[in-house]
Protein backbone atom coordinates (compact mmCIF):
# COMPACT_ATOMS: atom_id res chain seq x y z
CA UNK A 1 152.73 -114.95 -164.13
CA UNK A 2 154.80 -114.46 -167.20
CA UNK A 3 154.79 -110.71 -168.51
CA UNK A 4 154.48 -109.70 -172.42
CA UNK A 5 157.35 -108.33 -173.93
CA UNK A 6 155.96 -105.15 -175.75
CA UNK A 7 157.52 -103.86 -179.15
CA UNK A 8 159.86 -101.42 -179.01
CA UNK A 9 157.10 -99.26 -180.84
CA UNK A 10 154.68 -99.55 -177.85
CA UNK A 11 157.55 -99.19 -175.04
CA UNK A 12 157.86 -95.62 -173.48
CA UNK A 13 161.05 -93.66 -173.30
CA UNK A 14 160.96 -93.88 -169.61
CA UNK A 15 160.88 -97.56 -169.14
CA UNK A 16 163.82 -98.60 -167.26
CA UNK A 17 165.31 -101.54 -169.59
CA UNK A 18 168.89 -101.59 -169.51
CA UNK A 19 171.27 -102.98 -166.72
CA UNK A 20 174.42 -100.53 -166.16
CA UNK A 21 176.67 -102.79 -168.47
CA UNK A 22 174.31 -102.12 -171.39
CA UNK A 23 173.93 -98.57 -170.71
CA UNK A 24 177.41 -98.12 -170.44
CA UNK A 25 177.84 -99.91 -173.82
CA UNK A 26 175.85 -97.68 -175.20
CA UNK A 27 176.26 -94.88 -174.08
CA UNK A 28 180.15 -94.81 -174.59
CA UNK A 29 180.49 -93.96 -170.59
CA UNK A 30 182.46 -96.22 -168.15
CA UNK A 31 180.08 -97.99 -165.42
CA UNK A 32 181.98 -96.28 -162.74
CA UNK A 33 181.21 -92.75 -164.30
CA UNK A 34 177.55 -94.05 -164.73
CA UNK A 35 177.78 -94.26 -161.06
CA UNK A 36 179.87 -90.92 -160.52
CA UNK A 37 176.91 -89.51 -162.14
CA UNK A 38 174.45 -90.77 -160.20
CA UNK A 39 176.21 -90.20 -156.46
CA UNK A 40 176.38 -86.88 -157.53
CA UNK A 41 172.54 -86.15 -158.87
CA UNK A 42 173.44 -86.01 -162.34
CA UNK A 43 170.82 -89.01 -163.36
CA UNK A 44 168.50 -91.20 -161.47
CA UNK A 45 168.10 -94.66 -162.74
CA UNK A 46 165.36 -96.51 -161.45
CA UNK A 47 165.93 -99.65 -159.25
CA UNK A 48 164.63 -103.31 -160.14
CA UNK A 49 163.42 -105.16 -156.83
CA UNK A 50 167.06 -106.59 -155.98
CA UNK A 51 168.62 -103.09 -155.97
CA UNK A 52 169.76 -103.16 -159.75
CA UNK A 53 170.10 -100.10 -161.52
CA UNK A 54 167.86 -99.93 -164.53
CA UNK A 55 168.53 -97.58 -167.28
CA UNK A 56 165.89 -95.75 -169.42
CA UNK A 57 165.98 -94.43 -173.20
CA UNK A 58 165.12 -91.26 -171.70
CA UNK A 59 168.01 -91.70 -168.88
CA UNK A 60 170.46 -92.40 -172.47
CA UNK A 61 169.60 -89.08 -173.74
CA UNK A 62 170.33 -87.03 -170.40
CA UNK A 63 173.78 -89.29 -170.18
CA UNK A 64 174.33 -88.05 -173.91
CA UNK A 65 173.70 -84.56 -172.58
CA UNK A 66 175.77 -84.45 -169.78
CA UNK A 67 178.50 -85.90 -172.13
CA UNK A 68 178.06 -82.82 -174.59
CA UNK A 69 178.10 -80.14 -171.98
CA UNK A 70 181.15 -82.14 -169.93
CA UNK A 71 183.03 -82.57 -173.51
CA UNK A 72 182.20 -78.11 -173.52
CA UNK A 73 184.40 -77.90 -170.52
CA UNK A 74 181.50 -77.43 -168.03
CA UNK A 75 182.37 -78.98 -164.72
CA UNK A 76 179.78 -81.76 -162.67
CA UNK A 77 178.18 -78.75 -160.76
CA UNK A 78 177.68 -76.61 -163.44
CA UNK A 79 176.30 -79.56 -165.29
CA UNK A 80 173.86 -80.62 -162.41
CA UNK A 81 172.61 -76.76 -162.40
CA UNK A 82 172.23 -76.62 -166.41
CA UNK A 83 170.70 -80.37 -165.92
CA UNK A 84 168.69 -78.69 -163.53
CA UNK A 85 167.07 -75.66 -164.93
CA UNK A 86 166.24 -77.73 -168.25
CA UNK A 87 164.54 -79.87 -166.12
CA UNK A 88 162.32 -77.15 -164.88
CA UNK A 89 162.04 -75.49 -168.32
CA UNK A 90 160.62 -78.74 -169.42
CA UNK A 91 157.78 -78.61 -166.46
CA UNK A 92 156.81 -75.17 -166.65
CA UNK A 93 156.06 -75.55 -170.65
CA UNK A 94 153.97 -79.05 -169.73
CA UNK A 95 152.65 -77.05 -167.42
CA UNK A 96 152.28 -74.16 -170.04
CA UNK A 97 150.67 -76.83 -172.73
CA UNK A 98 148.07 -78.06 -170.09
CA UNK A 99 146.75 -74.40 -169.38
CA UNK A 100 146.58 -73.95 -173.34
CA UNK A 101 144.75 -76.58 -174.17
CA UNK A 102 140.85 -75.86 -175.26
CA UNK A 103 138.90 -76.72 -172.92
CA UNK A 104 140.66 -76.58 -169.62
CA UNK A 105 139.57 -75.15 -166.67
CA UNK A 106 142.06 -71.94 -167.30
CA UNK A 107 141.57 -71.82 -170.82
CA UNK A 108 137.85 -70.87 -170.23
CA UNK A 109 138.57 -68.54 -167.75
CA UNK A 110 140.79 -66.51 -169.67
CA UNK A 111 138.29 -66.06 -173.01
């Protein structure tokens, strides 16, 4: 079965496209910090079937992050923890925007 390439228009930031060579490329990062990253929780590529790591757009932007706060002196840990709180900030206003919207279930209850 032969799959559709969609346009980069219709592909989602979290689609794991890029192989560790091209992420590296453009990200500006070395494959072997790529993988210093990863062994220590920084990112989380996703895996194809044969174990290759598959970068996202969304996994560029948190490597261009982690570049920012390592280039503001912050150590790995303290960048895991900063990476790490964000991360939760992010889900708790989802979370935030799902109770907010008209017509759910918490929404009504509150009026």
């Amino acid at each position: 079965m032969m799959r559709k390439n969609l346009p980069m228009a219709e592909r989602d930031s979290q689609t794991p496209v890029y192989g560790i060579a091209v992420a590296a490329q453009l990200s500006g990062i070395p494959e072997a910090s790529l993988r210093l990253f990863e062994a220590r929780g920084l990112l989380t590529p996703a895996r194809s079937d044969g174990g290759t790591r598959r970068y996202s757009d969304d996994d560029l932007a948190r490597l261009q992050r982690v570049t920012d706060l390592r280039d503001e002196g912050i150590n790995i840990a303290g960048i895991r923890r900063v990476l790490d709180l964000e991360d939760e900030n992010a889900g708790l206003r989802a979370e935030r925007e799902t109770l907010d919207r008209p017509g759910s279930a918490e929404s009504a209850a509150s009026s």
